[in-house]
PDB file of N, CA and C in Angstrom:
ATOM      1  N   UNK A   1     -56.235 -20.243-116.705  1.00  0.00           N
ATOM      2  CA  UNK A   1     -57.555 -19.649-116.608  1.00  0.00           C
ATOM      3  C   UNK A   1     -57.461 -18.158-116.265  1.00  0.00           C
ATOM      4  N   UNK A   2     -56.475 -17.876-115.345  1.00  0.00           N
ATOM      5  CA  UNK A   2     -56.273 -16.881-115.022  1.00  0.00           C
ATOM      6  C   UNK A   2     -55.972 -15.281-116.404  1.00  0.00           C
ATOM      7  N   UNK A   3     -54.717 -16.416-116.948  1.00  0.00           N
ATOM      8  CA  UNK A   3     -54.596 -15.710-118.087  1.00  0.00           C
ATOM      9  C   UNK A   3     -55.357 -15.252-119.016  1.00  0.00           C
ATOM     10  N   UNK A   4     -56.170 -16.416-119.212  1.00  0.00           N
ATOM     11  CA  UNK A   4     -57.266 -16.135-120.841  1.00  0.00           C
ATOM     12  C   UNK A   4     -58.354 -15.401-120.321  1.00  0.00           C
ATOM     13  N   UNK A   5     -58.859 -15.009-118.687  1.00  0.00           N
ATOM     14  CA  UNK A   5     -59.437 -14.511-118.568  1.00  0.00           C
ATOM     15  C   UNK A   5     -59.238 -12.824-118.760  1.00  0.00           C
ATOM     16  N   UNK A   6     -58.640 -12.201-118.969  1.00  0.00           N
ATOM     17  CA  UNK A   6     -58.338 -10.816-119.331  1.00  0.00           C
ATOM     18  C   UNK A   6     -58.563  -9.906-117.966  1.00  0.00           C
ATOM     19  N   UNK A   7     -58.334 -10.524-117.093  1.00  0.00           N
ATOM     20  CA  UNK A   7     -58.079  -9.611-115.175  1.00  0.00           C
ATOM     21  C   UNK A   7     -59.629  -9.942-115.333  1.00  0.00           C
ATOM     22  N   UNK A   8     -60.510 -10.746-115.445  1.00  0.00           N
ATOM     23  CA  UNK A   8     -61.842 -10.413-115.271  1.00  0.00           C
ATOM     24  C   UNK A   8     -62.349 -11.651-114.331  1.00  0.00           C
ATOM     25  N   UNK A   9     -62.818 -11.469-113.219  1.00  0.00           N
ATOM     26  CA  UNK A   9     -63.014 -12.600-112.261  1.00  0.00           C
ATOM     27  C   UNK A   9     -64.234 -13.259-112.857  1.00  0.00           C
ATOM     28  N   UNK A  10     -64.660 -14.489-112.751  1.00  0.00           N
ATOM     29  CA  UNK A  10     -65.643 -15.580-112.814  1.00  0.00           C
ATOM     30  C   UNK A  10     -66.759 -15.720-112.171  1.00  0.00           C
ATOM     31  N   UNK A  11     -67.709 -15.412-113.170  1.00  0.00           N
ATOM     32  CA  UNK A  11     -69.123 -15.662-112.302  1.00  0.00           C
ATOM     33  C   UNK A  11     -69.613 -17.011-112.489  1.00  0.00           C
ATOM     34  N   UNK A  12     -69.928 -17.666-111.667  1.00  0.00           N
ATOM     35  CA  UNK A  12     -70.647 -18.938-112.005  1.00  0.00           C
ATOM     36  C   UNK A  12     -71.813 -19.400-110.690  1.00  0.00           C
ATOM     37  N   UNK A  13     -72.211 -20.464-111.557  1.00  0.00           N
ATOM     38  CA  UNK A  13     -73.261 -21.123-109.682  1.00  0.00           C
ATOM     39  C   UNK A  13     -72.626 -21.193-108.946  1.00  0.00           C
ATOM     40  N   UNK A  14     -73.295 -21.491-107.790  1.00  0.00           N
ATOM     41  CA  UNK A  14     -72.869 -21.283-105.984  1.00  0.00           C
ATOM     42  C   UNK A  14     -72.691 -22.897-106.397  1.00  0.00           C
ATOM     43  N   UNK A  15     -72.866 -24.233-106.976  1.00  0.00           N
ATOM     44  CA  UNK A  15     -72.485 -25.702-106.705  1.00  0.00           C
ATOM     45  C   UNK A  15     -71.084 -25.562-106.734  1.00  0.00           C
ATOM     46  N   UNK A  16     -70.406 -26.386-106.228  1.00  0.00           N
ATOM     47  CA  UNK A  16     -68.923 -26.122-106.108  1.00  0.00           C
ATOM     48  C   UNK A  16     -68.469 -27.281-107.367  1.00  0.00           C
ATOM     49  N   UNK A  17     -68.962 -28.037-107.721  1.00  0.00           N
ATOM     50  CA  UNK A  17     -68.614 -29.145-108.992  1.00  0.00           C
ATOM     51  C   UNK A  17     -68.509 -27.587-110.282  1.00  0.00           C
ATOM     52  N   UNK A  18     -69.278 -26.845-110.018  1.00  0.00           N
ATOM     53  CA  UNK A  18     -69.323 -25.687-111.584  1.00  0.00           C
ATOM     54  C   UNK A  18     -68.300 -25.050-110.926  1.00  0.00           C
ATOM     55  N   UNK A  19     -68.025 -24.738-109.739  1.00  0.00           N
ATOM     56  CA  UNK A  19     -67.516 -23.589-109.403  1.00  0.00           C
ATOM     57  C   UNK A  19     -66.274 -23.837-108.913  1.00  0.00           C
ATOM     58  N   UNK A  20     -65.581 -24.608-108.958  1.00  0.00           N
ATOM     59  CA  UNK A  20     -63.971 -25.289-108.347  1.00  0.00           C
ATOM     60  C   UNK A  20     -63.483 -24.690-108.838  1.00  0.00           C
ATOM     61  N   UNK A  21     -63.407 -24.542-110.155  1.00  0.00           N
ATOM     62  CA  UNK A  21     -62.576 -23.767-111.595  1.00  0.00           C
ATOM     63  C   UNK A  21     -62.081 -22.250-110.777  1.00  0.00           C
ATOM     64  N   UNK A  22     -63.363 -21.311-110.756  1.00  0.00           N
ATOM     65  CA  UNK A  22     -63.699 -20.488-110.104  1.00  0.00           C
ATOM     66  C   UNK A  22     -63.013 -20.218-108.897  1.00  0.00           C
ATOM     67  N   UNK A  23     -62.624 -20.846-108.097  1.00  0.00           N
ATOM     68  CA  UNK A  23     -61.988 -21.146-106.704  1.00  0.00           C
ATOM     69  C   UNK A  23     -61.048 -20.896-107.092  1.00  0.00           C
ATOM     70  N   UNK A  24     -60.359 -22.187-107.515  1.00  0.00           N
ATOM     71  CA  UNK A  24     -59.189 -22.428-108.008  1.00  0.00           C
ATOM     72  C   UNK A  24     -58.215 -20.681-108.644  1.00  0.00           C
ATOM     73  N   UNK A  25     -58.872 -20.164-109.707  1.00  0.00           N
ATOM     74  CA  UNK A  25     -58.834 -18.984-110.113  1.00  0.00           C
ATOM     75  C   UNK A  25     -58.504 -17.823-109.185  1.00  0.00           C
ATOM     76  N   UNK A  26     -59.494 -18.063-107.887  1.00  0.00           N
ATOM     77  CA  UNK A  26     -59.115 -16.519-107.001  1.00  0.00           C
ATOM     78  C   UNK A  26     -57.967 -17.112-105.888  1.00  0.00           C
ATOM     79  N   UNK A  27     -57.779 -18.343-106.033  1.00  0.00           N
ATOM     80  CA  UNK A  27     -56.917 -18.769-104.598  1.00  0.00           C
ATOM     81  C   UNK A  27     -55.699 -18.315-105.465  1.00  0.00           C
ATOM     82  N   UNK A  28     -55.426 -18.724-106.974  1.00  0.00           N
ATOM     83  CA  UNK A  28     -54.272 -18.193-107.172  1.00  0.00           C
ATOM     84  C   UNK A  28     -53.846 -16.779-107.981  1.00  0.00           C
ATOM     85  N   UNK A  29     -54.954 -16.058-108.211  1.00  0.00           N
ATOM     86  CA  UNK A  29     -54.806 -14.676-108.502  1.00  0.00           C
ATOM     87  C   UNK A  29     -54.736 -13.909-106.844  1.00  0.00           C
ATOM     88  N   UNK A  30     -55.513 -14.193-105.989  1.00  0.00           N
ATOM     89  CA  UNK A  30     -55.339 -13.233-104.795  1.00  0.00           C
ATOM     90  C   UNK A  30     -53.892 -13.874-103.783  1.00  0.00           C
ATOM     91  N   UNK A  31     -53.251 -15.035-104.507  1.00  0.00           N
ATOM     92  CA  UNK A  31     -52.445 -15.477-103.401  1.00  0.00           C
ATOM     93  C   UNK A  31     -51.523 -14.289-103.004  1.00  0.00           C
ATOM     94  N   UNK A  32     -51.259 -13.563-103.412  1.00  0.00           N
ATOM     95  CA  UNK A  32     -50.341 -12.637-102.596  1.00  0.00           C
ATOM     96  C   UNK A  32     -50.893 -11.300-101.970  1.00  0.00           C
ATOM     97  N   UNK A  33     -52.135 -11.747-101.888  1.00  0.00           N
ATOM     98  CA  UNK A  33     -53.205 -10.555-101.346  1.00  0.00           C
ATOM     99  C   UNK A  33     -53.607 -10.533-100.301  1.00  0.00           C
ATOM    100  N   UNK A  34     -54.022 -10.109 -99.392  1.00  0.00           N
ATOM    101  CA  UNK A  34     -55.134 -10.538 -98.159  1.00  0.00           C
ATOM    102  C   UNK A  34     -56.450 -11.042 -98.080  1.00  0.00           C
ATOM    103  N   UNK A  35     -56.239 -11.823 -97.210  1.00  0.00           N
ATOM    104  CA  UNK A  35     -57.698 -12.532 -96.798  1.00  0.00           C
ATOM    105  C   UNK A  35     -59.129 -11.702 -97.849  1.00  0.00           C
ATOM    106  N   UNK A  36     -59.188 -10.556 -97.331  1.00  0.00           N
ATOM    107  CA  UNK A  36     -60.287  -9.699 -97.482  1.00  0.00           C
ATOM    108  C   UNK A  36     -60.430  -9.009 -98.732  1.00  0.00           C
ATOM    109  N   UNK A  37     -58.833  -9.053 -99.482  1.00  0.00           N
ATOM    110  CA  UNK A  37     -58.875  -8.602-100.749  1.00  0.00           C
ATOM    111  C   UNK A  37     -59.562  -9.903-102.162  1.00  0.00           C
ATOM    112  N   UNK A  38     -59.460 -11.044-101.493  1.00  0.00           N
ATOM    113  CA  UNK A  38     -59.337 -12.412-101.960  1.00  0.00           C
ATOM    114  C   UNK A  38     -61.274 -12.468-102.137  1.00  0.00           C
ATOM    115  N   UNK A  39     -61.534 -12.256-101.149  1.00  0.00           N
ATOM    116  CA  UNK A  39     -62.807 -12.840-100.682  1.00  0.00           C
ATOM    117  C   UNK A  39     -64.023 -11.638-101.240  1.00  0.00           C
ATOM    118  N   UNK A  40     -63.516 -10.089-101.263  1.00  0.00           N
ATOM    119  CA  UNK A  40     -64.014  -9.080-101.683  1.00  0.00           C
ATOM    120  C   UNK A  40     -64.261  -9.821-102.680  1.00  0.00           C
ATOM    121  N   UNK A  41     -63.257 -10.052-103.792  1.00  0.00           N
ATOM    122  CA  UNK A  41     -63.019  -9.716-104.904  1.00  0.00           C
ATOM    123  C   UNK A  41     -64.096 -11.099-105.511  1.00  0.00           C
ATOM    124  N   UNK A  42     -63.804 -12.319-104.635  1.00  0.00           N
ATOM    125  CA  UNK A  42     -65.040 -13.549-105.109  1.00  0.00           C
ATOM    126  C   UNK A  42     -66.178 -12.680-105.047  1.00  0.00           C
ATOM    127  N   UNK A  43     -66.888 -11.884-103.965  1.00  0.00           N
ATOM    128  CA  UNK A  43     -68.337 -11.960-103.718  1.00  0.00           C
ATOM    129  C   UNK A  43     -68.782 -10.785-105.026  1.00  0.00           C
ATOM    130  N   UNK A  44     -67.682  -9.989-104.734  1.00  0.00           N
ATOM    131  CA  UNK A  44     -68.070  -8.547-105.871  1.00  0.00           C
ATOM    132  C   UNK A  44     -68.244  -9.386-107.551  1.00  0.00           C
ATOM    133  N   UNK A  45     -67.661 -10.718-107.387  1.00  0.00           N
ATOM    134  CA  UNK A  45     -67.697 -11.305-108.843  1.00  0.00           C
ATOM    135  C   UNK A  45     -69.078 -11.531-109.548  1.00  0.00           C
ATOM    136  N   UNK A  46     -70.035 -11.757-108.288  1.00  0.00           N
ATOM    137  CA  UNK A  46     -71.531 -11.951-108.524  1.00  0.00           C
ATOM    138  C   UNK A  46     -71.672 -13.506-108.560  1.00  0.00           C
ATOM    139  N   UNK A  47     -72.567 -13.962-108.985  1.00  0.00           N
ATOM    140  CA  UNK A  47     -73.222 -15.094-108.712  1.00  0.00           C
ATOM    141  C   UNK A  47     -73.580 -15.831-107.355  1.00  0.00           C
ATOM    142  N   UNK A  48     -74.074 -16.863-108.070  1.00  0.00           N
ATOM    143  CA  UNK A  48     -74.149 -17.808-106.714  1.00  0.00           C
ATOM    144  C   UNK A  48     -72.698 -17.983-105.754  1.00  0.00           C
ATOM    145  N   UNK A  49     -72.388 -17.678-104.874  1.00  0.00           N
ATOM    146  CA  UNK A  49     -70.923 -17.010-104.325  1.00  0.00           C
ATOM    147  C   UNK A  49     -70.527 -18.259-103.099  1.00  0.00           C
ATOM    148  N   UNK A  50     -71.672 -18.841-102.293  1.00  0.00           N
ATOM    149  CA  UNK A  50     -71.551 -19.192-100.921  1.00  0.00           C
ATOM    150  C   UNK A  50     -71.189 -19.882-101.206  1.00  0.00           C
ATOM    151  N   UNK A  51     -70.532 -21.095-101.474  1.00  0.00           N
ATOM    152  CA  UNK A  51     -69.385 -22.203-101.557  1.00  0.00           C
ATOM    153  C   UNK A  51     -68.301 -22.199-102.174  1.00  0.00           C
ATOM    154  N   UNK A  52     -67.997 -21.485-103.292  1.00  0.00           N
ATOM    155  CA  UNK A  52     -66.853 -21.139-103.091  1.00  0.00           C
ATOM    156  C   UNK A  52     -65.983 -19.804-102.352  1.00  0.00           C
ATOM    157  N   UNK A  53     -66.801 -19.129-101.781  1.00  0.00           N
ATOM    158  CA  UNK A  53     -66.705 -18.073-100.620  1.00  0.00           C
ATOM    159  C   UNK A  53     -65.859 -18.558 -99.274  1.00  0.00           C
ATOM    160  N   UNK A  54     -66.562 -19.926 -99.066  1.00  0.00           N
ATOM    161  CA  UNK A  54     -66.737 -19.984 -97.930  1.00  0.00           C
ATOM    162  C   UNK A  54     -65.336 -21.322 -98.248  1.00  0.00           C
ATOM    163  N   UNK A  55     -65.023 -21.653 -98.808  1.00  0.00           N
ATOM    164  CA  UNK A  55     -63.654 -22.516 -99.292  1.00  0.00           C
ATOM    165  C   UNK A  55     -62.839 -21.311 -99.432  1.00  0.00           C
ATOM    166  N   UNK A  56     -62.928 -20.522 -99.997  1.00  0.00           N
ATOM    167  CA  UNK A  56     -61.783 -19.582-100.424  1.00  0.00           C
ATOM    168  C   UNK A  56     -61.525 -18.916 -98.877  1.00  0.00           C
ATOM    169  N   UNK A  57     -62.161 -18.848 -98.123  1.00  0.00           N
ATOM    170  CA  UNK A  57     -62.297 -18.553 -97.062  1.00  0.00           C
ATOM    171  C   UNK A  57     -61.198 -19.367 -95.737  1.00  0.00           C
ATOM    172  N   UNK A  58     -61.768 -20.576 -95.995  1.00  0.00           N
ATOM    173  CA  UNK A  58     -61.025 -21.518 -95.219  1.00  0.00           C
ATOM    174  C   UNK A  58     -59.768 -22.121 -96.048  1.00  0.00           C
ATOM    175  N   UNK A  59     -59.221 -21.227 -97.213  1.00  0.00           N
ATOM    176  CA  UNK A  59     -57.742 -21.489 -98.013  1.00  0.00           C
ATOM    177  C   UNK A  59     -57.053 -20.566 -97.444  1.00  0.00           C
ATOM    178  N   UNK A  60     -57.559 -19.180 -97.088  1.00  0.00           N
ATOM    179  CA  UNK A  60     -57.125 -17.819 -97.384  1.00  0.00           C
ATOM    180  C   UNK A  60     -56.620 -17.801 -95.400  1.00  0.00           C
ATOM    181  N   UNK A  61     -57.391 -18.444 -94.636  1.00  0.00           N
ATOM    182  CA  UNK A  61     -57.412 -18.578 -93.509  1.00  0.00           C
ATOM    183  C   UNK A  61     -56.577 -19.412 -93.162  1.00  0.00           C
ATOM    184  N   UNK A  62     -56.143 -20.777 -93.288  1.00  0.00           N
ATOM    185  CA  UNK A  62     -55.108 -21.485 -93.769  1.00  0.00           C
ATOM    186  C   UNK A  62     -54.139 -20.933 -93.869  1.00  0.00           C
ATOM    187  N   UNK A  63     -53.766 -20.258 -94.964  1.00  0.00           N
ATOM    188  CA  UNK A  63     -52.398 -19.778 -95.412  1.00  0.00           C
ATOM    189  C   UNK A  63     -52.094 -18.741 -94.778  1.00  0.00           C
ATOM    190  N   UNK A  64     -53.067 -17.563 -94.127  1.00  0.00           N
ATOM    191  CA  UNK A  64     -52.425 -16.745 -93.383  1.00  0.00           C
ATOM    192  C   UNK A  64     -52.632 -16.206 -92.104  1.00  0.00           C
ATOM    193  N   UNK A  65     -53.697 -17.424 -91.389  1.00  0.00           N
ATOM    194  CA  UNK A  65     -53.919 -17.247 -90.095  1.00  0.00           C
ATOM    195  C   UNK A  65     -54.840 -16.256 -89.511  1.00  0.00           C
ATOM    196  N   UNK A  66     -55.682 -16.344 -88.344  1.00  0.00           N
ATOM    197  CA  UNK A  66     -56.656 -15.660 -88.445  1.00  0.00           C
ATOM    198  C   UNK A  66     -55.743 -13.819 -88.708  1.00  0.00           C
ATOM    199  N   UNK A  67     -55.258 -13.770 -87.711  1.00  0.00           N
ATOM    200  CA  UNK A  67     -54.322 -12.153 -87.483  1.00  0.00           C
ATOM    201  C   UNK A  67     -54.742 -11.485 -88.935  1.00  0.00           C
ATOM    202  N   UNK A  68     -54.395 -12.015 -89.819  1.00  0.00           N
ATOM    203  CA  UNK A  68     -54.322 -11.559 -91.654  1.00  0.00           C
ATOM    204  C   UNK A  68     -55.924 -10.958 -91.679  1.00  0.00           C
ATOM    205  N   UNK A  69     -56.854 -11.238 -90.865  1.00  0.00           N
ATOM    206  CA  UNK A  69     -58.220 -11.053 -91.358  1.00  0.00           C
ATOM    207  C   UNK A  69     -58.602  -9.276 -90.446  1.00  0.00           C
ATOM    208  N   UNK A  70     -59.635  -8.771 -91.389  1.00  0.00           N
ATOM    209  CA  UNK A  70     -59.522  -7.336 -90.409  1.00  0.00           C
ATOM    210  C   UNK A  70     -60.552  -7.531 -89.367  1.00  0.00           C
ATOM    211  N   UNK A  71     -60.512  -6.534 -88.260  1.00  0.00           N
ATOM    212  CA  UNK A  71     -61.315  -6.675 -87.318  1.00  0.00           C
ATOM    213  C   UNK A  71     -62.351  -6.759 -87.712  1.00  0.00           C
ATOM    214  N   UNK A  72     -63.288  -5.991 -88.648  1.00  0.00           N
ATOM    215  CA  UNK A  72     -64.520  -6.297 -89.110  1.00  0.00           C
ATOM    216  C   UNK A  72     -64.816  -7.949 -89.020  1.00  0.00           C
ATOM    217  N   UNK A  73     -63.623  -8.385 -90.254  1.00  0.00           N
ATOM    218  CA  UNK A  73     -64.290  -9.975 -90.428  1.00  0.00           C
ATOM    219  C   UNK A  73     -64.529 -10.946 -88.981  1.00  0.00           C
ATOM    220  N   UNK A  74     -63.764 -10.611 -87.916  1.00  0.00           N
ATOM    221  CA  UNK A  74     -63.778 -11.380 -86.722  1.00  0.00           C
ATOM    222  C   UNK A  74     -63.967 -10.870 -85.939  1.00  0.00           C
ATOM    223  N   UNK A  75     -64.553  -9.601 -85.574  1.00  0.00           N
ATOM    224  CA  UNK A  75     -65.094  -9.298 -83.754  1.00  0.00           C
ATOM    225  C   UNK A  75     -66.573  -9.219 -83.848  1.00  0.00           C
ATOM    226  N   UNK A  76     -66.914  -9.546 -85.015  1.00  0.00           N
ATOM    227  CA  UNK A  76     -68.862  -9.353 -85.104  1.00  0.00           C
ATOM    228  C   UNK A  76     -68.989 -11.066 -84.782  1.00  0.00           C
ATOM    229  N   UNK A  77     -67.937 -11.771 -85.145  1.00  0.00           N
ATOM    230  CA  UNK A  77     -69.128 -13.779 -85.273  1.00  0.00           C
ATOM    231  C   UNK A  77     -69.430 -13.723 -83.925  1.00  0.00           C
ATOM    232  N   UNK A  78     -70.401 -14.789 -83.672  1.00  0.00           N
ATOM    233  CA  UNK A  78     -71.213 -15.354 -83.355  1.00  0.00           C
ATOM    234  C   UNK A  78     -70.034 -16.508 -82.198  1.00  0.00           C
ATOM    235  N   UNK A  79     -70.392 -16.816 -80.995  1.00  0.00           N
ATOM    236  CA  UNK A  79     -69.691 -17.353 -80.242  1.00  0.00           C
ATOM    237  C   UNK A  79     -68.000 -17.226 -80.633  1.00  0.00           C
ATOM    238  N   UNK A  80     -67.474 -15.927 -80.861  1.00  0.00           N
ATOM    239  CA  UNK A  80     -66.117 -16.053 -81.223  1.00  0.00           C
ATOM    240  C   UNK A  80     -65.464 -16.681 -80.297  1.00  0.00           C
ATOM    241  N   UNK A  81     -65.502 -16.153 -78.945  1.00  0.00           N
ATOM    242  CA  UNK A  81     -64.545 -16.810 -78.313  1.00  0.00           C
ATOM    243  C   UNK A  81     -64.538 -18.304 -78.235  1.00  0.00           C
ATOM    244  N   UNK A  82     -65.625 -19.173 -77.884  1.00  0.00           N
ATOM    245  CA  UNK A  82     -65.950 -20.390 -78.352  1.00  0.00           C
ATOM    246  C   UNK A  82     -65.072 -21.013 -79.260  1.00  0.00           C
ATOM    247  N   UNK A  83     -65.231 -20.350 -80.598  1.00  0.00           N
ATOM    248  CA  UNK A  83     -64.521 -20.540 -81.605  1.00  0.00           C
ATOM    249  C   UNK A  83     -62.866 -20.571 -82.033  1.00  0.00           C
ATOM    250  N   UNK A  84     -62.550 -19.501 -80.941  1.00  0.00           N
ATOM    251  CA  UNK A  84     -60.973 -19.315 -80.909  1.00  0.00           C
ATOM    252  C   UNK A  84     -60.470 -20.179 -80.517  1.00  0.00           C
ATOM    253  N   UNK A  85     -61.138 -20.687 -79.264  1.00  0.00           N
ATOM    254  CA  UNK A  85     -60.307 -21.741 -78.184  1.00  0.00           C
ATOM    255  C   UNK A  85     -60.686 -22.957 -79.353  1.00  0.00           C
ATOM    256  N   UNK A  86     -61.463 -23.528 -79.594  1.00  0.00           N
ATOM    257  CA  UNK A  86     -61.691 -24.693 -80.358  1.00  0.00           C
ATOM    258  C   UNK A  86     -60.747 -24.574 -81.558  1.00  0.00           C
ATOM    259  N   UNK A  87     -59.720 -23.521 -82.088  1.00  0.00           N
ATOM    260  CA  UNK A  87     -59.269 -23.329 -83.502  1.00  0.00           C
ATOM    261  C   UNK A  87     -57.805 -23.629 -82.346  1.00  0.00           C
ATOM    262  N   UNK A  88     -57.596 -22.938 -81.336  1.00  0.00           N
ATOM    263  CA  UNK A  88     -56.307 -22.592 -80.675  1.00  0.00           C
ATOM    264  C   UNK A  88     -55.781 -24.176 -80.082  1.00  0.00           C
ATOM    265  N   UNK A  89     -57.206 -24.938 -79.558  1.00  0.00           N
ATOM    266  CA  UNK A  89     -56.981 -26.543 -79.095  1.00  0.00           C
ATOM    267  C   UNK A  89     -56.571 -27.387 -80.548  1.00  0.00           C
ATOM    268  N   UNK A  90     -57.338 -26.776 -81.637  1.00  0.00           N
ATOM    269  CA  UNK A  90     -56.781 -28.192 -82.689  1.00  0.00           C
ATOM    270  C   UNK A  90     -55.903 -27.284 -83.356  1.00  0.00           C
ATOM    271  N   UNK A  91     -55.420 -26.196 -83.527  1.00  0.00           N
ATOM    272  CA  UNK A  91     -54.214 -25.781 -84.349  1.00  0.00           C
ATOM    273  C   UNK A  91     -52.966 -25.275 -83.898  1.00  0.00           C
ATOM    274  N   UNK A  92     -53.210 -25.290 -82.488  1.00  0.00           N
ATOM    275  CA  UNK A  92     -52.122 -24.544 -81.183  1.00  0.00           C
ATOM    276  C   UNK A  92     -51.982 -23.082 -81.554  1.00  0.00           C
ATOM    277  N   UNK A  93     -51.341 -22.171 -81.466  1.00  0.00           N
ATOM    278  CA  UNK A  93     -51.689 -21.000 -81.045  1.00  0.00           C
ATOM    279  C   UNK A  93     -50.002 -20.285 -82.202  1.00  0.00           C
ATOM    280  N   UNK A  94     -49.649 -21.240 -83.300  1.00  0.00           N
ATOM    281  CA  UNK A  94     -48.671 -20.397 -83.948  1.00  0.00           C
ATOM    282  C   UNK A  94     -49.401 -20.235 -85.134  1.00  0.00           C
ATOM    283  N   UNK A  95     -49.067 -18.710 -85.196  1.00  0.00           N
ATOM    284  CA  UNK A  95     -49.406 -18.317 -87.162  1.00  0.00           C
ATOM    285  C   UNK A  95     -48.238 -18.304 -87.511  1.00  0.00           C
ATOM    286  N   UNK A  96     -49.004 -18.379 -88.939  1.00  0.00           N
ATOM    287  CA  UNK A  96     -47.585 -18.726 -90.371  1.00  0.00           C
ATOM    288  C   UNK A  96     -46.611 -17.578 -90.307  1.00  0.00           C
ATOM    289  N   UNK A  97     -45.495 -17.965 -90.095  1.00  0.00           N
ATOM    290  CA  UNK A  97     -44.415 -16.905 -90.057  1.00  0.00           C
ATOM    291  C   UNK A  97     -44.058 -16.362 -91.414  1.00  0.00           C
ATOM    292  N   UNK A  98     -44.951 -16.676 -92.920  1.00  0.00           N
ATOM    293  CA  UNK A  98     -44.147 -15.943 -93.853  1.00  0.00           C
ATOM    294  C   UNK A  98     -46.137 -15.978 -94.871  1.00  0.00           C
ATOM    295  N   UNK A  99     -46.437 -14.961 -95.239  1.00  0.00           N
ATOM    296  CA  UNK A  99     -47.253 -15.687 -96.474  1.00  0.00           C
ATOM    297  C   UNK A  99     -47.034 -16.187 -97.570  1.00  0.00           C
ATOM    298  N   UNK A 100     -47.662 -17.258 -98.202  1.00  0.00           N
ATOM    299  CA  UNK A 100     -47.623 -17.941 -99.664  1.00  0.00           C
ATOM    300  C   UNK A 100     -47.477 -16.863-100.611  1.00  0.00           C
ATOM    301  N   UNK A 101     -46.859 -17.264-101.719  1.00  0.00           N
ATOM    302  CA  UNK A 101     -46.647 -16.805-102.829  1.00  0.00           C
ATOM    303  C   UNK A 101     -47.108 -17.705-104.089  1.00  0.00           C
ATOM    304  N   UNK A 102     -47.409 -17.375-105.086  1.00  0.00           N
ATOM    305  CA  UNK A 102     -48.156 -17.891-106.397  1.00  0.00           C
ATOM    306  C   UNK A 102     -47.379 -18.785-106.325  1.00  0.00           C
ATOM    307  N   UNK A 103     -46.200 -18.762-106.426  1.00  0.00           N
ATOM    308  CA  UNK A 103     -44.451 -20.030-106.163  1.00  0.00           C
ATOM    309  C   UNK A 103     -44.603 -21.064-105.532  1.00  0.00           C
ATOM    310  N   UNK A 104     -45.191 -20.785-104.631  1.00  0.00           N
ATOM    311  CA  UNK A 104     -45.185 -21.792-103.116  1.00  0.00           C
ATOM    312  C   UNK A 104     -46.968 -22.460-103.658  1.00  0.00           C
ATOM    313  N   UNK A 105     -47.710 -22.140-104.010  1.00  0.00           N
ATOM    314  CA  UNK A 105     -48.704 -22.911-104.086  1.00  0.00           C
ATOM    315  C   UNK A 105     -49.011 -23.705-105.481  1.00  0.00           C
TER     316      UNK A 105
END
């Protein structure tokens, strides 16, 4: 998909049944990118964005731990600290020592 698309990212509905394809597409074109380059690059795509945003989000977060994200994306939420300790109790407190590569996923 990646290929036949000509570097041109995917607009589609915000349902995630239309839009998996779509997902699928930026998790493995941005895999060697950052969080923020990944997630830019979904919302700047246009469309209905919020579900696969918000998956690409929790892939991109996954694979490279909060640290990978810029201060912007995490010192504005909403009960962060709340949130840290609840991520730090169910995931313990190590990030990924290497990021994914197109290879590895």
């Amino acid at each position: 998909m990646v290929a036949k698309s000509g570097g041109q990212d995917p607009m589609v509905a915000c349902y995630i049944d239309s839009s998996f394809p779509a997902l699928l597409h930026f998790a493995y074109k941005y895999a060697d990118s950052m969080p923020e380059t990944a997630i830019l690059a979904s919302a700047n795509a246009g469309g209905e964005n919020v579900a696969r945003g918000s998956l690409l989000g929790a892939i991109m977060g996954a694979a490279y731990g909060v640290n990978a994200w810029p201060a912007w994306a995490r010192d504005g939420l909403h009960n962060k600290v709340e949130i840290s300790k609840e991520m730090d109790d169910f995931f313990g407190k190590q990030a990924p020592s290497q990021h994914p590569s197109n290879e590895d996923l």
